[in-house]
Protein backbone atom coordinates (compact mmCIF):
# COMPACT_ATOMS: atom_id res chain seq x y z
CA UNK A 1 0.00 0.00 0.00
CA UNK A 2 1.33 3.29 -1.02
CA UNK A 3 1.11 6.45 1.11
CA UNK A 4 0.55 9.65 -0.57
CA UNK A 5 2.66 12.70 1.57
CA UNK A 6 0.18 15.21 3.63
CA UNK A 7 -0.05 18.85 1.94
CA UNK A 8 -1.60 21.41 3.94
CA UNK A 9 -2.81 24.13 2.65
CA UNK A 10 -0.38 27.46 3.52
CA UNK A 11 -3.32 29.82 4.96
CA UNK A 12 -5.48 26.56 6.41
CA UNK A 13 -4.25 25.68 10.22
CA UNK A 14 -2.63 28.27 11.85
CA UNK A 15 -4.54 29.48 14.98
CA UNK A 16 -2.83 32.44 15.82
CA UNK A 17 -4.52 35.93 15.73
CA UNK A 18 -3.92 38.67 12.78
CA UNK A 19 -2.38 40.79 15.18
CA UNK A 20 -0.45 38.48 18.03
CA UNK A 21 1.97 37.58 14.95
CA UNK A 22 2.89 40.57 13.62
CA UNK A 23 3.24 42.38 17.01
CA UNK A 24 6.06 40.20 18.10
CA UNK A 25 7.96 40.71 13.92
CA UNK A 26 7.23 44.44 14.57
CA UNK A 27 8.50 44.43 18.35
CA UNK A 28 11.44 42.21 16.90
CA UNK A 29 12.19 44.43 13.62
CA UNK A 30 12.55 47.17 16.07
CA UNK A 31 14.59 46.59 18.40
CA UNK A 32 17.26 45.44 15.69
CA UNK A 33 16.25 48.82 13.87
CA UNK A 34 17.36 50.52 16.86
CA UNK A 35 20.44 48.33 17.80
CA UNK A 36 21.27 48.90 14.20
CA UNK A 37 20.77 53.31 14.05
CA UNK A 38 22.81 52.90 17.65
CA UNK A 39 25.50 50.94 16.53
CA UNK A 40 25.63 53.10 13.33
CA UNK A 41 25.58 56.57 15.51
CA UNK A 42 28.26 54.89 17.50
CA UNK A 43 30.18 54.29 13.68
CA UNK A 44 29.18 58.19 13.11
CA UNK A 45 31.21 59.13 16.36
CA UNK A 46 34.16 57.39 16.19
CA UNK A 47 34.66 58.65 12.36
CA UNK A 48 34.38 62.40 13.29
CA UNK A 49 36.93 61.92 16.09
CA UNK A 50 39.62 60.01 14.49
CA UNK A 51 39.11 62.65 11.60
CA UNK A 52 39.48 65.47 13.98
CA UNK A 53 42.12 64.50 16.39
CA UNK A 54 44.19 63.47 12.79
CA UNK A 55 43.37 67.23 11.63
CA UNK A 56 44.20 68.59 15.02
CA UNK A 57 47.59 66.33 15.39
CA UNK A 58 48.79 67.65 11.65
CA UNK A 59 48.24 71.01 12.70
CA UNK A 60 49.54 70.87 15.99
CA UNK A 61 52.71 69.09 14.20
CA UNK A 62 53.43 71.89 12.16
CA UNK A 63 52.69 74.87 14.58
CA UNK A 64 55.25 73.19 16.66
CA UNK A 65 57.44 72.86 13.84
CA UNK A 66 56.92 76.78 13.07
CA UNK A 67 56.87 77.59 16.74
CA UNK A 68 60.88 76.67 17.11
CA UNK A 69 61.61 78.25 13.81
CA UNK A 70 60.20 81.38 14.88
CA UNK A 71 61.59 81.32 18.48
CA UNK A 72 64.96 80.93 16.74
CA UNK A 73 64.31 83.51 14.39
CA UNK A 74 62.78 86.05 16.93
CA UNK A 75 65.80 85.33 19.26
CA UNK A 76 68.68 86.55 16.72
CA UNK A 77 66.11 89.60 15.87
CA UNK A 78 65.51 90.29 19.40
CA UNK A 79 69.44 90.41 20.32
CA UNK A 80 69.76 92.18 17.37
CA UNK A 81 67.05 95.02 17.72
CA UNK A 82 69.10 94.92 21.43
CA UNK A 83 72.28 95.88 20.72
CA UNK A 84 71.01 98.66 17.84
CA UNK A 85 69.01 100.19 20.92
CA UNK A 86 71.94 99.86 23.04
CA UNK A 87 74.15 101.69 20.90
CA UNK A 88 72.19 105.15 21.86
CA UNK A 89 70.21 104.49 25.08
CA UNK A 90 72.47 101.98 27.05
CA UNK A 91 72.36 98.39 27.27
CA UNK A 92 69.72 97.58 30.12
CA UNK A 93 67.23 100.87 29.00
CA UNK A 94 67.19 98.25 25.53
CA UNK A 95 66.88 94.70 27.04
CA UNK A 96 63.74 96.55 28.86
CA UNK A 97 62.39 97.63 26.23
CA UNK A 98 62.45 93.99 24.24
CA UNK A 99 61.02 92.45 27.03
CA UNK A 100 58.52 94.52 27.46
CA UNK A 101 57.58 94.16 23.76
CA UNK A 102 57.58 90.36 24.14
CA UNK A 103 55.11 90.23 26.76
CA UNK A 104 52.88 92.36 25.17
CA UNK A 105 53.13 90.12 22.01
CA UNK A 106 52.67 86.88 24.33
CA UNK A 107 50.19 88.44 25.91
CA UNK A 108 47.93 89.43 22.57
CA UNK A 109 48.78 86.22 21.62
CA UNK A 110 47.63 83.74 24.81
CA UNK A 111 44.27 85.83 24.46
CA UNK A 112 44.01 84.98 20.61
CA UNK A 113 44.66 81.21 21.18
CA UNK A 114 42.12 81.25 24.05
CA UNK A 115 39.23 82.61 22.05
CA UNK A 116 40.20 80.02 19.34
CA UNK A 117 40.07 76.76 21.46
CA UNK A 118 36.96 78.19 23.10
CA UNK A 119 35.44 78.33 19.37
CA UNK A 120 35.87 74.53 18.72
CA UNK A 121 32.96 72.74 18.45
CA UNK A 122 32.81 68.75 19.40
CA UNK A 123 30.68 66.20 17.03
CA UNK A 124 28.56 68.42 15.24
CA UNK A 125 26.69 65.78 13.48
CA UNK A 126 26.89 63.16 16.12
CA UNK A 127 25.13 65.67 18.44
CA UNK A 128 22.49 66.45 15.46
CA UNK A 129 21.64 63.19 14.52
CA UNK A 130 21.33 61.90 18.64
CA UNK A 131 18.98 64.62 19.30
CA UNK A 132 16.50 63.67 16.04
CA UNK A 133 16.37 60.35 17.78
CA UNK A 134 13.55 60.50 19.99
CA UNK A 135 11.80 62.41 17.61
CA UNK A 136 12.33 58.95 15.22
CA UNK A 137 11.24 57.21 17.96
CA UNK A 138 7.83 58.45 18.28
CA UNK A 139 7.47 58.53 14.25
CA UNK A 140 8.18 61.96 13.42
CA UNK A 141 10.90 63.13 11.03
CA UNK A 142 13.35 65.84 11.85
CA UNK A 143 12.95 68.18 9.54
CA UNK A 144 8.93 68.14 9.43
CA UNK A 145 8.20 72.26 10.79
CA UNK A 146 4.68 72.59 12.53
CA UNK A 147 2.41 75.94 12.59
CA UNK A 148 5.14 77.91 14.11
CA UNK A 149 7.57 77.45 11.31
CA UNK A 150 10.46 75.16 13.84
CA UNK A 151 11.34 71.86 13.42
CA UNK A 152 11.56 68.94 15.62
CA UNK A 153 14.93 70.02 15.98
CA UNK A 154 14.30 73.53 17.33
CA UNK A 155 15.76 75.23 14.56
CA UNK A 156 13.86 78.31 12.52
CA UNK A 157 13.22 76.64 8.82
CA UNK A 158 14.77 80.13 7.86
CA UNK A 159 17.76 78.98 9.49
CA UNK A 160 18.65 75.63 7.55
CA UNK A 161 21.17 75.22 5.39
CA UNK A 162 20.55 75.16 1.35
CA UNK A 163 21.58 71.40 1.51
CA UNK A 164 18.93 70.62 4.02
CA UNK A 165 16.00 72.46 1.88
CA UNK A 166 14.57 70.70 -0.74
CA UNK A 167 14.71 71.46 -4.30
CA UNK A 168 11.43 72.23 -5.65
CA UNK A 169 12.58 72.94 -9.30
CA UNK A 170 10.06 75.60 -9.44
CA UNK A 171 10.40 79.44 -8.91
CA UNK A 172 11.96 80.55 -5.80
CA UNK A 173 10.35 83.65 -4.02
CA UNK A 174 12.85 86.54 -5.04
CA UNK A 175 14.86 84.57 -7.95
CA UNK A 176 14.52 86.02 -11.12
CA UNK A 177 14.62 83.91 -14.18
């Protein structure tokens, strides 16, 4: 006697509910969609550091580099400018003088370099993209603006870039064509 094999139909036998199924793929689908954007913001991080300590090791190279060129250079000029002082006011009266300039140069100079390393700004788009999260969490986009003319992101829509506007390919209030 020969057996034939059991089919079963594909939609015929399964018990569970429309919506018990799915929940658990769509619980499931999002948690790796959010292991994934963390893992990837993580990626987004470590790429704008190594690229700015690289930028800020080059450039620290090669101020150091100019720093004891000019020190040498500045030294000679300084002992120089010294002893052509010297010649009509007296030795000391011109090393007096030279220091005094220097300070006032360092001076001018410490307060320049302050102002510049207060300046510096961290992740930019690591800190962007972290703060749209929630926002992607609950389902809205970041760049949707409401009534009030913001976005999700606090900023003015008057205040994004041109690369974060879209291109409508149409006219453009005040262009002329």
């Amino acid at each position: 006697m020969t057996t034939t094999p059991h089919t079963q139909d594909p939609g015929a036998g399964d018990a569970r509910e429309p919506g018990l199924g799915d929940l658990g793929t769509i619980l499931s689908d999002i948690s790796a969609d959010l292991s994934t954007l963390l893992r990837q913001e993580v990626e987004l991080a470590k790429a704008e550091l190594r690229q700015s300590t690289r930028q800020a090791g080059r450039g620290a190279g090669m101020l150091a580099g100019a720093a004891v060129a000019a020190l040498l250079a500045l030294s000679f000029l300084s002992v120089t400018i010294w002893w052509a002082i010297g010649n009509s006011l007296g030795r000391s009266w011109a090393a007096l003088i030279i220091t005094a300039f220097w300070a006032i140069v360092a001076a001018v100079l410490a307060a320049a370099g302050r102002a510049q390393l207060s300046g510096m700004s961290g992740l930019p788009r690591t800190a962007e993209s972290v703060r749209e999260i929630p926002e992607a969490m609950k389902g809205q986009s970041g760049t949707d603006t409401s009534s009030t003319g913001q976005s999700s992101t606090g900023r003015s829509s008057t205040d994004q870039s041109p690369k974060d506007l879209p291109h409508t390919g149409g006219y453009q209030e005040g262009s002329r064509r």
